[in-house]
Structure formats: structure tokens, C-alpha cells
Protein backbone atom coordinates (compact mmCIF):
# COMPACT_ATOMS: atom_id res chain seq x y z
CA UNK A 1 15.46 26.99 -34.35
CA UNK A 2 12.28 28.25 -32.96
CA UNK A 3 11.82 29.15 -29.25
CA UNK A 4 8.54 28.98 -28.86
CA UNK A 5 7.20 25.48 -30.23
CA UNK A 6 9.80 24.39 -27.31
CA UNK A 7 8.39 25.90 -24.46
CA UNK A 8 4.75 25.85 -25.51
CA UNK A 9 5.65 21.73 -26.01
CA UNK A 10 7.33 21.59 -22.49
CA UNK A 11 4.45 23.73 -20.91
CA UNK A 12 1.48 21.59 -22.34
CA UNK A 13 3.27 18.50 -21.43
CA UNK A 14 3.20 19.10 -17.76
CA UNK A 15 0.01 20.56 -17.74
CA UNK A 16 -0.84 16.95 -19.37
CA UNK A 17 1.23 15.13 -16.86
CA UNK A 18 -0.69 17.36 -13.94
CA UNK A 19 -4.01 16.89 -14.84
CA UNK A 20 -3.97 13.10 -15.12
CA UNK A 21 -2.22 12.64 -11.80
CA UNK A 22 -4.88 15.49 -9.75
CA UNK A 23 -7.87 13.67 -9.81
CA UNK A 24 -5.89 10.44 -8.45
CA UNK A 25 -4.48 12.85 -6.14
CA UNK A 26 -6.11 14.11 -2.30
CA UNK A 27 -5.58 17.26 -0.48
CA UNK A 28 -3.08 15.42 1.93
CA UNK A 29 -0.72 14.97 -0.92
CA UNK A 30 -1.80 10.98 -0.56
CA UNK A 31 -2.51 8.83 -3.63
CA UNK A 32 -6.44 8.84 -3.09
CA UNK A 33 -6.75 5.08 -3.98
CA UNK A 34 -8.77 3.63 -1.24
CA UNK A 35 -6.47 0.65 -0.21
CA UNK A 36 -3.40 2.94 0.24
CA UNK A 37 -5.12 5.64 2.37
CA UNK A 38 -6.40 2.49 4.87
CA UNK A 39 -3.07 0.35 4.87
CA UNK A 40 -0.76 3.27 5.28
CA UNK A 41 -0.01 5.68 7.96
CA UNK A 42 0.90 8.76 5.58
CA UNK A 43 3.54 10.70 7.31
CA UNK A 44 5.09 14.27 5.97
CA UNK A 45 8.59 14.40 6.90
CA UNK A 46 11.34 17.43 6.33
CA UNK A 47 14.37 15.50 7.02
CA UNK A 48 15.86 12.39 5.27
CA UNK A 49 15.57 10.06 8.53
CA UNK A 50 12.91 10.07 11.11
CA UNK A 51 13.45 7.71 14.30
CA UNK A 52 9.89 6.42 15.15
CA UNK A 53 9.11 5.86 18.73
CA UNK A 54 5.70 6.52 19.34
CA UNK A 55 4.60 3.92 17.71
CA UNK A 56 3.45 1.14 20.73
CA UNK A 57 -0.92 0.89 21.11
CA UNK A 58 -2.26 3.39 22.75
CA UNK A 59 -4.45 2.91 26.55
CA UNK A 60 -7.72 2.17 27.30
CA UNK A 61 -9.70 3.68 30.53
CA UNK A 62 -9.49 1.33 32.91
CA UNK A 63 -10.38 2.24 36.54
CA UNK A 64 -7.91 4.32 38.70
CA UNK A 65 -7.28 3.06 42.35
CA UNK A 66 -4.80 5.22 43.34
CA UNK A 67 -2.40 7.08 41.82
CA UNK A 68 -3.30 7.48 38.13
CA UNK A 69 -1.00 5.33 35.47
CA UNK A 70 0.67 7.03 32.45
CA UNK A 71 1.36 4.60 29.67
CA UNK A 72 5.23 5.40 28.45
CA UNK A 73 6.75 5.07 25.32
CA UNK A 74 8.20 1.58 24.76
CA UNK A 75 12.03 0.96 23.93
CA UNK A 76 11.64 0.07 20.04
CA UNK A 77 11.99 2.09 17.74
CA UNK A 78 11.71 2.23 13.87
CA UNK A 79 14.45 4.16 11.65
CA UNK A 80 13.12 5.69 8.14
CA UNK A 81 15.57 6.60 5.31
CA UNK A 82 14.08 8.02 2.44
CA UNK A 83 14.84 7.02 -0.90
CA UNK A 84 14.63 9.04 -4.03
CA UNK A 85 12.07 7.71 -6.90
CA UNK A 86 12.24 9.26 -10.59
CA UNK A 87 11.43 8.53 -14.21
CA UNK A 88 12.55 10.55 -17.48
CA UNK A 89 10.83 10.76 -20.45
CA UNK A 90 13.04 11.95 -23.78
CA UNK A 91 11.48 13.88 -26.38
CA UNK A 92 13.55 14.14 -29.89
CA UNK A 93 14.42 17.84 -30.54
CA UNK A 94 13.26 17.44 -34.18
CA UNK A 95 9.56 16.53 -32.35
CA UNK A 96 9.68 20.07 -31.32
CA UNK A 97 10.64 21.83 -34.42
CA UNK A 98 7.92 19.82 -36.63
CA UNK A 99 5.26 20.48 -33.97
CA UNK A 100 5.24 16.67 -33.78
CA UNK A 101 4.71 16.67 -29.10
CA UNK A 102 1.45 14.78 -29.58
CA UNK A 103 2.47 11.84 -30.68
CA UNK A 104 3.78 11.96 -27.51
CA UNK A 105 0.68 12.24 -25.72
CA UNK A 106 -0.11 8.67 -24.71
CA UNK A 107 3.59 8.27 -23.29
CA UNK A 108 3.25 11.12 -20.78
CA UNK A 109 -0.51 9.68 -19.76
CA UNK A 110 0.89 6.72 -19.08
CA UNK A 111 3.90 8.04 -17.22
CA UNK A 112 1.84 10.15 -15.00
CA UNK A 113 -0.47 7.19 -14.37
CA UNK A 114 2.58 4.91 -13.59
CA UNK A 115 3.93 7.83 -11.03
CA UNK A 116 0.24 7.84 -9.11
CA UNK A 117 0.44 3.76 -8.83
CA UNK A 118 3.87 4.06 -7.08
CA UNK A 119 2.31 3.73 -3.52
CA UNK A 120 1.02 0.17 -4.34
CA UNK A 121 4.60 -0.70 -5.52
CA UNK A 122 5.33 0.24 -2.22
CA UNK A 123 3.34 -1.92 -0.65
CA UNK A 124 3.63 -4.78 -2.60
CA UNK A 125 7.72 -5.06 -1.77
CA UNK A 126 6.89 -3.88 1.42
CA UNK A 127 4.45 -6.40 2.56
CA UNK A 128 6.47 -8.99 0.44
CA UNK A 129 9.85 -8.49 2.10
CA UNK A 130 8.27 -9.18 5.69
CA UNK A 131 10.07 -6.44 6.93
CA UNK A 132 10.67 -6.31 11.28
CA UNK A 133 8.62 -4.12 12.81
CA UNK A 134 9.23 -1.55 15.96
CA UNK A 135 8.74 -4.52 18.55
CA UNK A 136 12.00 -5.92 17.00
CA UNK A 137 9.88 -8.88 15.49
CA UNK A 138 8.60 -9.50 11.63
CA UNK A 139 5.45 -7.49 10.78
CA UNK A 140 4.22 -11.14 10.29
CA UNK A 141 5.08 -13.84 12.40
CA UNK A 142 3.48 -16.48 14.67
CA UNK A 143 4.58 -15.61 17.55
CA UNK A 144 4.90 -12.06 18.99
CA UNK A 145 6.35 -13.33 22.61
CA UNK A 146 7.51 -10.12 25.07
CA UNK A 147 6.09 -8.01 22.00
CA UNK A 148 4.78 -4.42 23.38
CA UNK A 149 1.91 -4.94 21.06
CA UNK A 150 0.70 -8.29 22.32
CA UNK A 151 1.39 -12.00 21.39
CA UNK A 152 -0.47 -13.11 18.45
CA UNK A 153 -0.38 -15.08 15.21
CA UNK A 154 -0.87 -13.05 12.55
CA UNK A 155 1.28 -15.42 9.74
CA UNK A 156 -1.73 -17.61 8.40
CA UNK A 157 -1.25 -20.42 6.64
CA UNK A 158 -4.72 -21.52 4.95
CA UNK A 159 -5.01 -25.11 2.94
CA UNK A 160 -6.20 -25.40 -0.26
CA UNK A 161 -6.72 -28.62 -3.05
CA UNK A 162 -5.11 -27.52 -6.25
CA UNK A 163 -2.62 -24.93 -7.10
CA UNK A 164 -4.46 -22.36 -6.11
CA UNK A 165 -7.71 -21.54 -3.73
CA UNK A 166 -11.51 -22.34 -4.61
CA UNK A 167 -13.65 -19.71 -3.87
CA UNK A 168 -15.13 -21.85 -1.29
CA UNK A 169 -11.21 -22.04 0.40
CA UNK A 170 -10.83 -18.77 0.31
CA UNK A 171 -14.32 -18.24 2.13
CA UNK A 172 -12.82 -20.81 4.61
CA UNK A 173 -9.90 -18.70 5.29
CA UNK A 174 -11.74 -15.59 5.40
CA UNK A 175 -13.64 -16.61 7.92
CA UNK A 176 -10.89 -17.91 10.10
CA UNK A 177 -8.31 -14.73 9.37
CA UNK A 178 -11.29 -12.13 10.24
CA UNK A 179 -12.10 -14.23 13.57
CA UNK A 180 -8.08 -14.29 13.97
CA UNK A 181 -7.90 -10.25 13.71
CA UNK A 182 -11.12 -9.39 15.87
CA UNK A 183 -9.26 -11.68 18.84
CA UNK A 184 -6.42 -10.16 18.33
CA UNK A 185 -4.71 -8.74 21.90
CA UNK A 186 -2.45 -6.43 23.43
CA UNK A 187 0.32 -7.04 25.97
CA UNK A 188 -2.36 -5.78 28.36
CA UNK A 189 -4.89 -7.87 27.16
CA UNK A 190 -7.04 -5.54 25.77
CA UNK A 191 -8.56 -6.00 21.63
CA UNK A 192 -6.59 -4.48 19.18
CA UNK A 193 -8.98 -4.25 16.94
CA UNK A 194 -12.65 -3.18 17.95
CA UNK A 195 -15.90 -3.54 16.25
CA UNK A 196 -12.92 -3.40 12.69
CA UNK A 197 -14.13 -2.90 9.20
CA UNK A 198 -11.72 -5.07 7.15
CA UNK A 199 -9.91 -4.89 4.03
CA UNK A 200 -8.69 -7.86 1.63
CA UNK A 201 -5.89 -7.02 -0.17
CA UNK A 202 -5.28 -9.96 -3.22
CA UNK A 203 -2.90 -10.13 -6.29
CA UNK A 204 -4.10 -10.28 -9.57
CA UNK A 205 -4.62 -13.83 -9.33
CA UNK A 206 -7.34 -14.13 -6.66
CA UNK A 207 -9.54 -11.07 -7.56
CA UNK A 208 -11.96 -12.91 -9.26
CA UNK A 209 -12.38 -15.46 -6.07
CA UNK A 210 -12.35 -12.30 -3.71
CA UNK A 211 -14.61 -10.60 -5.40
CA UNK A 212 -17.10 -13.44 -5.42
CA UNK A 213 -16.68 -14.17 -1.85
CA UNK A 214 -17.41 -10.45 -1.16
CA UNK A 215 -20.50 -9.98 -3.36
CA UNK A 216 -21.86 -13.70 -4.15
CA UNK A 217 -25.04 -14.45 -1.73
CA UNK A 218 -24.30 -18.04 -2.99
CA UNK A 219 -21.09 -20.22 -3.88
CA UNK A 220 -20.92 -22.99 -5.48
CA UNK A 221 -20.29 -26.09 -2.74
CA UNK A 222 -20.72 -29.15 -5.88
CA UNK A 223 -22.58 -30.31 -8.82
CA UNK A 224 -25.99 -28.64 -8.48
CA UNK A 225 -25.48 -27.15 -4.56
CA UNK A 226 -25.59 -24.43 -3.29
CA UNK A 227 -24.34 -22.42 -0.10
CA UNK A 228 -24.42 -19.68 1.70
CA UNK A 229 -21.90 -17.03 1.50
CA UNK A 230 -21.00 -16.11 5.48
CA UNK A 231 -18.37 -13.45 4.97
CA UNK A 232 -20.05 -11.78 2.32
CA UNK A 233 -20.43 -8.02 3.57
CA UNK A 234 -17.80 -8.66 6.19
CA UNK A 235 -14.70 -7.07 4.12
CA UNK A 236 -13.75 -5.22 1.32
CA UNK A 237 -11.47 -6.36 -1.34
CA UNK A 238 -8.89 -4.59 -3.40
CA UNK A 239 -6.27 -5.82 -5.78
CA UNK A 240 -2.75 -4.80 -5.87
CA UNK A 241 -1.33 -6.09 -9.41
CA UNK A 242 2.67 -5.64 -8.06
CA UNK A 243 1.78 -8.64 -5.43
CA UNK A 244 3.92 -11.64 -7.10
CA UNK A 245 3.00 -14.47 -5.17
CA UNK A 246 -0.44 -16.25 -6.63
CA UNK A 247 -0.92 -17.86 -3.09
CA UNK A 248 -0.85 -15.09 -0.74
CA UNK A 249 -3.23 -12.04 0.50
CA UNK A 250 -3.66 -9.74 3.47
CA UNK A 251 -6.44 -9.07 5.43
CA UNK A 252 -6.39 -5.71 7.65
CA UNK A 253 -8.14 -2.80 9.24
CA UNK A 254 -9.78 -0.12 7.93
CA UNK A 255 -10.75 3.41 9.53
CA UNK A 256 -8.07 3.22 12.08
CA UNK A 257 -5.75 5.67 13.38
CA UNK A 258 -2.33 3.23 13.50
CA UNK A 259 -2.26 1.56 10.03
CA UNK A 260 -0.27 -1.79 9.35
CA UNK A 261 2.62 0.55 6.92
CA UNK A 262 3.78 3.57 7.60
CA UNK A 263 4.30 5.93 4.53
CA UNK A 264 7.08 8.42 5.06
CA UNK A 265 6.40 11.52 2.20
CA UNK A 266 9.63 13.54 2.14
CA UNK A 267 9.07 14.90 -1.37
CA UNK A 268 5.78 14.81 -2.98
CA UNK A 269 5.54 14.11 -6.80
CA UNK A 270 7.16 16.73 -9.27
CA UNK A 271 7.98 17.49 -12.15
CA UNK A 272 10.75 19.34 -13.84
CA UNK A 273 11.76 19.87 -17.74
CA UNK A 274 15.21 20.18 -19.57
CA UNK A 275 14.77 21.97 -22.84
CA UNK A 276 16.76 24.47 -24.94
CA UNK A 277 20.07 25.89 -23.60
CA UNK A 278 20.73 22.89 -21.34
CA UNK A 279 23.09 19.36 -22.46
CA UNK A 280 20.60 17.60 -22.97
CA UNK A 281 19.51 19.95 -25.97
CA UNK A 282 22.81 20.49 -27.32
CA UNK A 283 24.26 17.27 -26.59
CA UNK A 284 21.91 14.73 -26.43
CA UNK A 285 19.11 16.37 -29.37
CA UNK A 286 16.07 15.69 -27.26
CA UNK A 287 14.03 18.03 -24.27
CA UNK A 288 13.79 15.56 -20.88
CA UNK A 289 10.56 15.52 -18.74
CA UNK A 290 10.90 13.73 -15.39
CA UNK A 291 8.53 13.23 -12.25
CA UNK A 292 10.33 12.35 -8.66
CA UNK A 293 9.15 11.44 -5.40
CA UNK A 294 11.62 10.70 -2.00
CA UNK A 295 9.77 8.74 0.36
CA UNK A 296 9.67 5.39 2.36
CA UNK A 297 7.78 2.80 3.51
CA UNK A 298 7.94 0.39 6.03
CA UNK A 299 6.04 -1.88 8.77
CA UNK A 300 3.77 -0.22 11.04
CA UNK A 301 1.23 -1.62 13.35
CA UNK A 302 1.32 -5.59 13.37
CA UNK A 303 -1.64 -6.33 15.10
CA UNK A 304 -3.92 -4.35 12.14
CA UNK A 305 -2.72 -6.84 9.60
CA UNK A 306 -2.44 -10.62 8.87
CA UNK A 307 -1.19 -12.70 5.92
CA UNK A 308 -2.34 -15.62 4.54
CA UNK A 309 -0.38 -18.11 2.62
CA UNK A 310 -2.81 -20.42 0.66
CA UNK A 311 -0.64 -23.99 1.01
CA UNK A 312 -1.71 -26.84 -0.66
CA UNK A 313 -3.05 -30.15 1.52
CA UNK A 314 -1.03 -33.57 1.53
């Protein structure tokens, strides 16, 4: 059997896979989709578990009478495991002898694609799983009471008529989330979030009433009226199609330094190929591609995010 259909096949395959995953790709090794760079604190790590403790808000200036006061680092902390990612595609052996690889084409696009999307996954089960954050409380709760980072209710629960929101509901709870995240306040009183440029992150299900909320002038308020939009140009919105729940979105600053996830990077994505002279040649008839990734995610800085649960009126 010939050598060289095999590794030309293998070779043009990841040059495929490579060049449909760079241009999604940025120089920090981060997924250069806008929503993941702004919700998540990318972190390169060389060791499977980091212990997070720097993680409480940083000072303002305030005046010194005095000796001068150094802010410590607060007693929570935050332990990271990595976990290891990976998907296999199988290529038939015969594919390689009859010079048959581009029918496989479209599969290896679409894995490559799939690999660069894996971020958002992230997030979704992430943000889903209300995971506890370093002050030993929820990421989202309504209460933060004794937290480091301030007390504050970031755990919205907007109303809504139907099933799911009107545009002119969701403009209601837009309204009230972004007021709820520019009063946000730290255990020393100070604002969290200053002068924030916010983000709207919405399943599938709500883009189309996010999207009009964020570029409408107008919205529909009954038969033949009109009103004005008030939060258009006051956030961005982004969609996150691995968000199950048809009810629920997050608002959060953008162009921050602490982020509302943290995104541990162990292991950046690669790629590696089995062809001929390994088992799965001989044994199994077929040449494996594979991409892997080892990372983690988890809760990062509450007070940057809120979540709100559209919940339908009596």
C-alpha cells in the first residue's frame, strides 16, 4: 500500500483543520470571539491545579491620615482542576489508498469549527451550574452578606406575560439590571463597576428581542404606538446557542480587568494524527485525527455579572 497518499492525506488535513481554527484564533491563544474575551479572565497555567487567592477587588485612593493602609488578600480562595477536552475523527484506510480524503473535507471544517466554539460551551454550563464563587457564596445570589466583594443582588428575577419576554419586557428588565450593575458596591462601599460598558449575553431564543432592544429607535408599545427605545446604545448583545434555558440571560461588564469567569488554559488546542504503522492502521483499517484542549472554567468576579430569570406574572 502506498506511503505517500497517507501522509500527504494526514498533512493536508491538519493544515485544513489549522487554517479554519487561525482566523477564530488571537495571539493570546484566546478564542477571539468577542463575548468570551469580555466574560472571561483567560489565564495560562503549567500545572493541573492552581489555588486562586488574589482574586478580592482591588483599592481605590482614598486619603491617608496617618499611617498608609495596605489592602491584604482575603481568606477565600478558588481551586482550578483542569480537565482534558478531545474529539477524533476516523478516516477509512481504503479513503487513503483511492485518494478519496476530500470527501472528508466538510467533516474536518466542521470539527475544527466545533473545537473554536468550545469556550462558549464553557460558559454556558458554567454560568448554568451557578457555580460558588471565591467569597464562598454562588456567583449569583441575592444576597452577598459578609462577602469581601460587597453585598448585592445580582440574581434578577424580571416578570413577563406569556411564556416568554416581549421586547418591551425585556427593555423593562434591561433597564432595571443595567441600573442594578452600575449601583453595584463593595464591602467598602465603593462602585464596582464605573462608568461600565455592558454586555447582554441571550440564548438562542431571545436574540431576536435583544437585538431589537439594542438597535430599534422604536418598539412597539400597542396597536398603532409607538415608543421610545431607552437602553438602546446602552449594551451590547451576543448570543450563546449552548444556553438551554429560554427564560434566562446575563448582563455584565465589558473592558474590565477582573471578568465574571475565569478561564484556566493548561493546554491550548492541538492536533495530532495516527496513520500507518500504528493499531489503529493495522487493527482498526482507518488513520485517526484528533484536536485536545485541558482547561477549566469557573466563577470569577460576582459583582461584574448579573442574571436574569424572565418569570411569568400571576
Amino acid at each position: 500500500m502506498p506511503t505517500i497518499p497517507v501522509a500527504t492525506g494526514l498533512a493536508g488535513i491538519k493544515a485544513l483543520f489549522d487554517s479554519t481554527v487561525r482566523p477564530l484564533v488571537g495571539a493570546d491563544g484566546l478564542i477571539a470571539i468577542a463575548e468570551i474575551a469580555d466574560l472571561a479572565l483567560l489565564i495560562p497555567s503549567t500545572v493541573t491545579q492552581e489555588t486562586y487567592t488574589g482574586l478580592s477587588p482591588a483599592p481605590g485612593l482614598k486619603e491617608t491620615v496617618g499611617d498608609l493602609v495596605i489592602k491584604a488578600l482575603v481568606a477565600g480562595k478558588l481551586d482550578l482542576i483542569v480537565k482534558l477536552y478531545e474529539a477524533a475523527l476516523g478516516i477509512p484506510r481504503d479513503d487513503f489508498s483511492d485518494d478519496r480524503i476530500g470527501l472528508h473535507r466538510s467533516r474536518v471544517q466542521d470539527m475544527a469549527i466545533k473545537a473554536t466554539w468550545h469556550p462558549h460551551q464553557l460558559v454556558a454550563a458554567t454560568l448554568t451550574a451557578n457555580p460558588t464563587a471565591f467569597d464562598e457564596t454562588a456567583l449569583f445570589a441575592d444576597s452577598r452578606a459578609d462577602s469581601v466583594v460587597g453585598d448585592f443582588d445580582n440574581d434578577l428575577a424580571p416578570e413577563m406575560a406569556g411564556d416568554a419576554p416581549t421586547v418591551l419586557e425585556m427593555e423593562t428588565a434591561l433597564k432595571a439590571g443595567i441600573s442594578a450593575l452600575k449601583g453595584f458596591k463593595d464591602a467598602e462601599g465603593d462602585p464596582i463597576n464605573l462608568a461600565p460598558s455592558v454586555g447582554l449575553l441571550v440564548p438562542t431564543d431571545l436574540e431576536w428581542q435583544a437585538r431589537a432592544c439594542a438597535q430599534d429607535a422604536m418598539l412597539a408599545a400597542g396597536t398603532n404606538t409607538m415608543k421610545t427605545n431607552e437602553v438602546k446604545g446602552h449594551f451590547t448583545p451576543a448570543t450563546n446557542p449552548f444556553l438551554a434555558s429560554a427564560v434566562v440571560c446575563y448582563l455584565f461588564v465589558r473592558d474590565v480587568g477582573a471578568k465574571p469567569l475565569i478561564l484556566q488554559e493548561r493546554e491550548s488546542l492541538t492536533t495530532e494524527s495516527l496513520g500507518e504503522g500504528t493499531d489503529t492502521w493495522v487493527k482498526q483499517k482507518q488513520a485517526v485525527f484528533s484536536a485536545r484542549a485541558r482547561r477549566a472554567m469557573a466563577a470569577g468576579h460576582p459583582g461584574r455579572i448579573l442574571r436574569m430569570t424572565f418569570t411569568k406574572s400571576e
